[in-house]
N, C-alpha and C. Protein backbone atom coordinates (compact mmCIF):
# COMPACT_ATOMS: atom_id res chain seq x y z
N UNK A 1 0.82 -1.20 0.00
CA UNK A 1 0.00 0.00 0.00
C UNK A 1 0.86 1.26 0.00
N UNK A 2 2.04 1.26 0.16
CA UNK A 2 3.08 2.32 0.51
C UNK A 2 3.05 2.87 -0.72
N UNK A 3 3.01 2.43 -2.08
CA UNK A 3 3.44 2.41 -3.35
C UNK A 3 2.16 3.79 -3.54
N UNK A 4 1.26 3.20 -3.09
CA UNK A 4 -0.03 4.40 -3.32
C UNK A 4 0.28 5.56 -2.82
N UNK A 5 0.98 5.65 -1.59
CA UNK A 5 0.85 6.77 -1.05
C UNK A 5 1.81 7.71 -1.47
N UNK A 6 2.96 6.88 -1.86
CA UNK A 6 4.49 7.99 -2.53
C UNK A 6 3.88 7.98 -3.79
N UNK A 7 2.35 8.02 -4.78
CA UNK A 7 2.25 8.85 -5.58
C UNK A 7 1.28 10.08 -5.23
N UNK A 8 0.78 10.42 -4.33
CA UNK A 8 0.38 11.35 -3.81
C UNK A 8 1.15 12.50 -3.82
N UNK A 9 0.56 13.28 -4.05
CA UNK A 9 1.66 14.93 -4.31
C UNK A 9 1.57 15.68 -2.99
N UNK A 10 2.53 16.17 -2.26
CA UNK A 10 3.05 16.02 -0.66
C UNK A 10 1.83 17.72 -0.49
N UNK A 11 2.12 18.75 -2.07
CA UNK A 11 1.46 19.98 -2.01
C UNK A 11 0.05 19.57 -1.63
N UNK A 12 -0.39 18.85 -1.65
CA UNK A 12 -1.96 18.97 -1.52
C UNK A 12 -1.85 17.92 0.01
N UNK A 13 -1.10 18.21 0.55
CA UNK A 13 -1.66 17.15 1.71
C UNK A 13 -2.16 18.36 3.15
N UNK A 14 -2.22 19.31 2.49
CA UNK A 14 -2.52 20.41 3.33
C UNK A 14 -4.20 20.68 3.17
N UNK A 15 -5.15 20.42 4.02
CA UNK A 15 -6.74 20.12 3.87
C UNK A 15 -7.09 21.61 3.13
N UNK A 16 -6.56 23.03 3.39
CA UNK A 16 -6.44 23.73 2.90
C UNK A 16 -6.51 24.12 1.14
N UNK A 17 -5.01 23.60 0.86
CA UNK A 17 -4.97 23.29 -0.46
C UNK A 17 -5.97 22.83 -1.04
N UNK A 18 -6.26 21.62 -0.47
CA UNK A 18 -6.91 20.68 -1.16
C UNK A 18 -8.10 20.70 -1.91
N UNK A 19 -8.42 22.29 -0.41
CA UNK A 19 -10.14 22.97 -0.71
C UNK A 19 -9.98 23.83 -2.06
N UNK A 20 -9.09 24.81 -1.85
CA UNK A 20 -8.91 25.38 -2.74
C UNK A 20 -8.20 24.66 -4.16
N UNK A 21 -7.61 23.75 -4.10
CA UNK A 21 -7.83 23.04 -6.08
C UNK A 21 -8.87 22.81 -5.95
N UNK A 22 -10.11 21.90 -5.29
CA UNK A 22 -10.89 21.27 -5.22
C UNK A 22 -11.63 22.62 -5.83
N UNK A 23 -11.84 23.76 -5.52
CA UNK A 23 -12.80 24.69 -6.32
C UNK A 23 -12.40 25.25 -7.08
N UNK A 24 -11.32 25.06 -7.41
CA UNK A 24 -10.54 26.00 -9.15
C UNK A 24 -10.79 25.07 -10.26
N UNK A 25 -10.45 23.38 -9.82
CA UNK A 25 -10.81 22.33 -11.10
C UNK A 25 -11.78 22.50 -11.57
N UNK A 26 -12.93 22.84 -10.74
CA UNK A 26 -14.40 22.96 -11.43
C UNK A 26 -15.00 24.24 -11.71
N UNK A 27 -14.52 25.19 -11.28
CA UNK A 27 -14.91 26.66 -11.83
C UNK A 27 -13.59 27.04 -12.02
N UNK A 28 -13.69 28.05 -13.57
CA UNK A 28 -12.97 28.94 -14.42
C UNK A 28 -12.19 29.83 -13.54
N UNK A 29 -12.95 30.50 -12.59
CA UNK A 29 -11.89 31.10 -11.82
C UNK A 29 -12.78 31.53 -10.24
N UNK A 30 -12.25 31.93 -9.43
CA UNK A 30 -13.06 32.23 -8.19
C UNK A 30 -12.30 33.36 -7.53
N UNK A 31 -13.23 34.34 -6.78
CA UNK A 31 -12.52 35.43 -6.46
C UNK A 31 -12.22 34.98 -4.96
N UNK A 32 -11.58 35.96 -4.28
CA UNK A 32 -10.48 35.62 -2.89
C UNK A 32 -11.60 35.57 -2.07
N UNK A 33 -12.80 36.34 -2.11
CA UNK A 33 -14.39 36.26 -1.06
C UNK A 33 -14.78 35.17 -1.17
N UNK A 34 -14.93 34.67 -2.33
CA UNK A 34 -15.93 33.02 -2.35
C UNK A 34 -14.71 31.92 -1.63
N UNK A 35 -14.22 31.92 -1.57
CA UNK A 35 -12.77 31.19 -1.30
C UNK A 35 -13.02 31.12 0.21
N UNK A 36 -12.80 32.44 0.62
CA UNK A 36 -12.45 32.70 1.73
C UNK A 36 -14.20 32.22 2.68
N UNK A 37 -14.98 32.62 2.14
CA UNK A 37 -16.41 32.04 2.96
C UNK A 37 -16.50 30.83 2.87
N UNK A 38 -16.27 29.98 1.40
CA UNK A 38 -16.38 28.65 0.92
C UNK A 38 -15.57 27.89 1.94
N UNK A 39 -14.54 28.05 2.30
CA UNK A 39 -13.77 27.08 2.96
C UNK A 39 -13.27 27.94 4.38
N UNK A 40 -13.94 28.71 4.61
CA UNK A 40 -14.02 29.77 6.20
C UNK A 40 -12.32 29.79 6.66
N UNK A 41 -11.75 30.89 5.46
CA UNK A 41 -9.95 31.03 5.67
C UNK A 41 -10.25 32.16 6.38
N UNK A 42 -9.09 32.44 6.81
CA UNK A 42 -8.83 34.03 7.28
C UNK A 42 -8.35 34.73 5.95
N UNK A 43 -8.03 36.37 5.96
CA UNK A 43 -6.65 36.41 4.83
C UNK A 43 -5.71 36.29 5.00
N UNK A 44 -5.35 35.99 6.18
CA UNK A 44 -3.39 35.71 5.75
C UNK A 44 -3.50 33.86 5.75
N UNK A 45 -4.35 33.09 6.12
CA UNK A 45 -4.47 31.88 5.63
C UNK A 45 -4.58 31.47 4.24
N UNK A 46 -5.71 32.17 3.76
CA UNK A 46 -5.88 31.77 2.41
C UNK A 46 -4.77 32.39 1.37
N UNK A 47 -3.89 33.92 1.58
CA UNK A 47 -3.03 34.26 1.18
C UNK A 47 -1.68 33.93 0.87
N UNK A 48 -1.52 33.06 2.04
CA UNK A 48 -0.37 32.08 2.17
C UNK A 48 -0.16 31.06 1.16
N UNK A 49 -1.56 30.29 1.43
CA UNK A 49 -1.71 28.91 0.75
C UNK A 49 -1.63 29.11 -0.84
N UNK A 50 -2.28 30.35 -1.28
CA UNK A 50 -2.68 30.92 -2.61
C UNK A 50 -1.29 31.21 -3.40
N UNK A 51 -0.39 32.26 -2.38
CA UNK A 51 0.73 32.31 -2.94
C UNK A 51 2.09 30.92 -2.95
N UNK A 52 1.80 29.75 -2.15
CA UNK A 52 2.25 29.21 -2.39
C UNK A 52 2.17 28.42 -3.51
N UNK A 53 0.58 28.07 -4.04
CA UNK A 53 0.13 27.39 -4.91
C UNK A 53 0.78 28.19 -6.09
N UNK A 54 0.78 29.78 -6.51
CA UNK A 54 0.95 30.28 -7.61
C UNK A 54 2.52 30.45 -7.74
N UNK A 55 3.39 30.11 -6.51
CA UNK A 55 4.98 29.77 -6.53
C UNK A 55 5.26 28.88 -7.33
N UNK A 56 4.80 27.66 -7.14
CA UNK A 56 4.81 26.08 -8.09
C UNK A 56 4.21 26.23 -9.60
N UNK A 57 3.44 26.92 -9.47
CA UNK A 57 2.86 27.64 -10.86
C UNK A 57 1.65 26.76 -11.63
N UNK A 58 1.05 26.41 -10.06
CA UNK A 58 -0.45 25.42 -9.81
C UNK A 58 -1.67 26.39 -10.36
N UNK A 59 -1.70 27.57 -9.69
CA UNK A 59 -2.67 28.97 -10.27
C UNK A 59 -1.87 30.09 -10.43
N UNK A 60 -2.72 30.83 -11.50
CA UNK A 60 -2.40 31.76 -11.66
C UNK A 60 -3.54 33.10 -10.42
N UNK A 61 -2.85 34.22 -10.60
CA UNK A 61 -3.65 35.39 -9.74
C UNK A 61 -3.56 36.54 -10.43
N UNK A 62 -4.95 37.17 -10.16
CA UNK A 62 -5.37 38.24 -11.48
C UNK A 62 -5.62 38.92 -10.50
N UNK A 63 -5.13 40.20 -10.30
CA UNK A 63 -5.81 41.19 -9.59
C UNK A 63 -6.48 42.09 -10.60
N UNK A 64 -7.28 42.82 -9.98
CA UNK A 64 -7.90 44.06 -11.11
C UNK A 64 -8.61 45.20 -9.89
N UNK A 65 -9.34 46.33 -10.61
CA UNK A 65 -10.10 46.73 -9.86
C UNK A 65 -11.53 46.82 -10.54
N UNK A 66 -12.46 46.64 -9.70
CA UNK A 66 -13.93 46.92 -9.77
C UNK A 66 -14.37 48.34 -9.49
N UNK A 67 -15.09 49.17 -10.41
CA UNK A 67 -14.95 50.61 -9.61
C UNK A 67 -13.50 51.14 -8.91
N UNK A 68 -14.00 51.44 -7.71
CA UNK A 68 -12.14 51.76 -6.94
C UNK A 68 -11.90 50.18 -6.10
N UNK A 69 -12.52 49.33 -6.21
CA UNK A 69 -12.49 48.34 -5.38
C UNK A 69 -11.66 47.46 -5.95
N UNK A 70 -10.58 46.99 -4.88
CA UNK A 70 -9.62 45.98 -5.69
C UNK A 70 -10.43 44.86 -5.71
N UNK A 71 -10.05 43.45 -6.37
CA UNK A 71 -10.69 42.77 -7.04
C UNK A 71 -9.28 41.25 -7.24
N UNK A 72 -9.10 40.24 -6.64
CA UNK A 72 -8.55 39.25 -6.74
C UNK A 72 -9.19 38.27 -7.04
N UNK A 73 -8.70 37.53 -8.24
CA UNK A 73 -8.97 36.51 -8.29
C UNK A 73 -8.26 35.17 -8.93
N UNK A 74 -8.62 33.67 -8.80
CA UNK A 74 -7.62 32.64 -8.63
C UNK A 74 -7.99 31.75 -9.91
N UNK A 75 -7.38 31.41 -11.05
CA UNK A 75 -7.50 30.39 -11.57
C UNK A 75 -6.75 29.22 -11.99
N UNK A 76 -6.73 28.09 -12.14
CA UNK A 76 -5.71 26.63 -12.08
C UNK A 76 -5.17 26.90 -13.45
N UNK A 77 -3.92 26.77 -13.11
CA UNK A 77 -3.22 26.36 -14.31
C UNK A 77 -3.70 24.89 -14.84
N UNK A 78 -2.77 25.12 -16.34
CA UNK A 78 -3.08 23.71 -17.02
C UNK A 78 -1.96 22.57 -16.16
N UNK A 79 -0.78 23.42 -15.77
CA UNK A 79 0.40 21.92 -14.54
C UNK A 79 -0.53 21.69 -13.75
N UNK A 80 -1.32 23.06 -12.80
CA UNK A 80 -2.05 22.83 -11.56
C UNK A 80 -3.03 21.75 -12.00
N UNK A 81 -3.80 21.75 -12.88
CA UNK A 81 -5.07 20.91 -13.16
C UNK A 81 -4.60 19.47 -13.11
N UNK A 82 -3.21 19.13 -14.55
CA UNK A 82 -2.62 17.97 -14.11
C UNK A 82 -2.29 17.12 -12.81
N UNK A 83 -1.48 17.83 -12.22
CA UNK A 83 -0.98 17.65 -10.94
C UNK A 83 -2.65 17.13 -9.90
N UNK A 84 -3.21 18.12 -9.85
CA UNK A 84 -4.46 17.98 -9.24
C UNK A 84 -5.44 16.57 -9.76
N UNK A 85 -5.16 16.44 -11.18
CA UNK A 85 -5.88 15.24 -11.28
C UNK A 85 -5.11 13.72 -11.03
N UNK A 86 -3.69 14.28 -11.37
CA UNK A 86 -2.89 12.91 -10.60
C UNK A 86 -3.09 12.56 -9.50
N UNK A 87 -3.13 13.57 -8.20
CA UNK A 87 -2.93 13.43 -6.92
C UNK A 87 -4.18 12.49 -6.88
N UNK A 88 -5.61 12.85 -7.77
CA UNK A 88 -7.16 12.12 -6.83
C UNK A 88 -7.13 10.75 -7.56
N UNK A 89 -6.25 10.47 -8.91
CA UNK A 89 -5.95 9.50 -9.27
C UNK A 89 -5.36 8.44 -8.50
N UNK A 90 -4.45 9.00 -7.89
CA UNK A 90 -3.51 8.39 -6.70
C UNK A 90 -4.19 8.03 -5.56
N UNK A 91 -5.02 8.86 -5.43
CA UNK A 91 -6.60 8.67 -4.01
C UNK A 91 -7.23 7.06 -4.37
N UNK A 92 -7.78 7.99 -5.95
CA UNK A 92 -8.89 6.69 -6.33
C UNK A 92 -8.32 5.35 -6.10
N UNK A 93 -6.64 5.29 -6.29
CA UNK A 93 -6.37 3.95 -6.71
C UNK A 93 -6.19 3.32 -5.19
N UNK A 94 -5.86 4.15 -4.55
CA UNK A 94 -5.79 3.63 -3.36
C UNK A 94 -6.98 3.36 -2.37
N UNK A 95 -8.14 3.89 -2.84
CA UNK A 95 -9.68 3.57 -2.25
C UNK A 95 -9.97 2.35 -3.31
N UNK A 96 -9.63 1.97 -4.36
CA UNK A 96 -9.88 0.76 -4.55
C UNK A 96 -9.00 -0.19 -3.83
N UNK A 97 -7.68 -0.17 -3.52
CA UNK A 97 -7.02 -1.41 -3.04
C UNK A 97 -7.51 -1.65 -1.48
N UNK A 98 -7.74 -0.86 -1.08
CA UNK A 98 -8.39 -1.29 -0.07
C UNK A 98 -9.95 -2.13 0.17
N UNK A 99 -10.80 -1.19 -1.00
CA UNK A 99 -11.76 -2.21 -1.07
C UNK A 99 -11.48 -3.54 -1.82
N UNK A 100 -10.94 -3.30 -2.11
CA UNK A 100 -10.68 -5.31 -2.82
C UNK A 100 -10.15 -6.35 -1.58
């Protein structure tokens, strides 16, 4: 079973992370508010995690402004998406060996 787990990608073993790919794979992009209510971060939590993700070059980050209102927001790269679908690949295979 060890074999399953060293393909797991070590970046997402943070429940954090995990929330946030988990809502970039399926929506185009999400701003730093939905994020931050969706998975109840602080900002220097979700800021952290965000800029670490866009270090590895998992998402990208768009700032803009709305009116005078700044305006952030997060979308998955095409590595991030990969990576992200390996890691639940690596899940799946390992929720089957156990059920067998």
């Amino acid at each position: 079973m060890s074999s399953y787990l060293a393909d797991f990608n070590k970046v997402f073993e943070s429940r954090v992370r995990l929330g946030m790919m988990s809502l970039l794979v399926v929506q185009e992009q999400v701003d730093f508010g939905q994020i931050k209510e969706i998975l109840q971060l602080s900002d220097g939590n979700l800021a952290s995690h965000m800029a670490a993700l866009e270090k590895i070059g998992f998402v990208e980050v768009r700032k803009q402004f709305i009116g005078k209102k700044p305006n952030t927001t997060y979308a998955i790269t095409v590595q991030g998406r990969a990576a992200f679908l390996e890691h639940l690949t690596s899940l799946e295979k390992l929720i089957k060996k156990i059920q067998s």
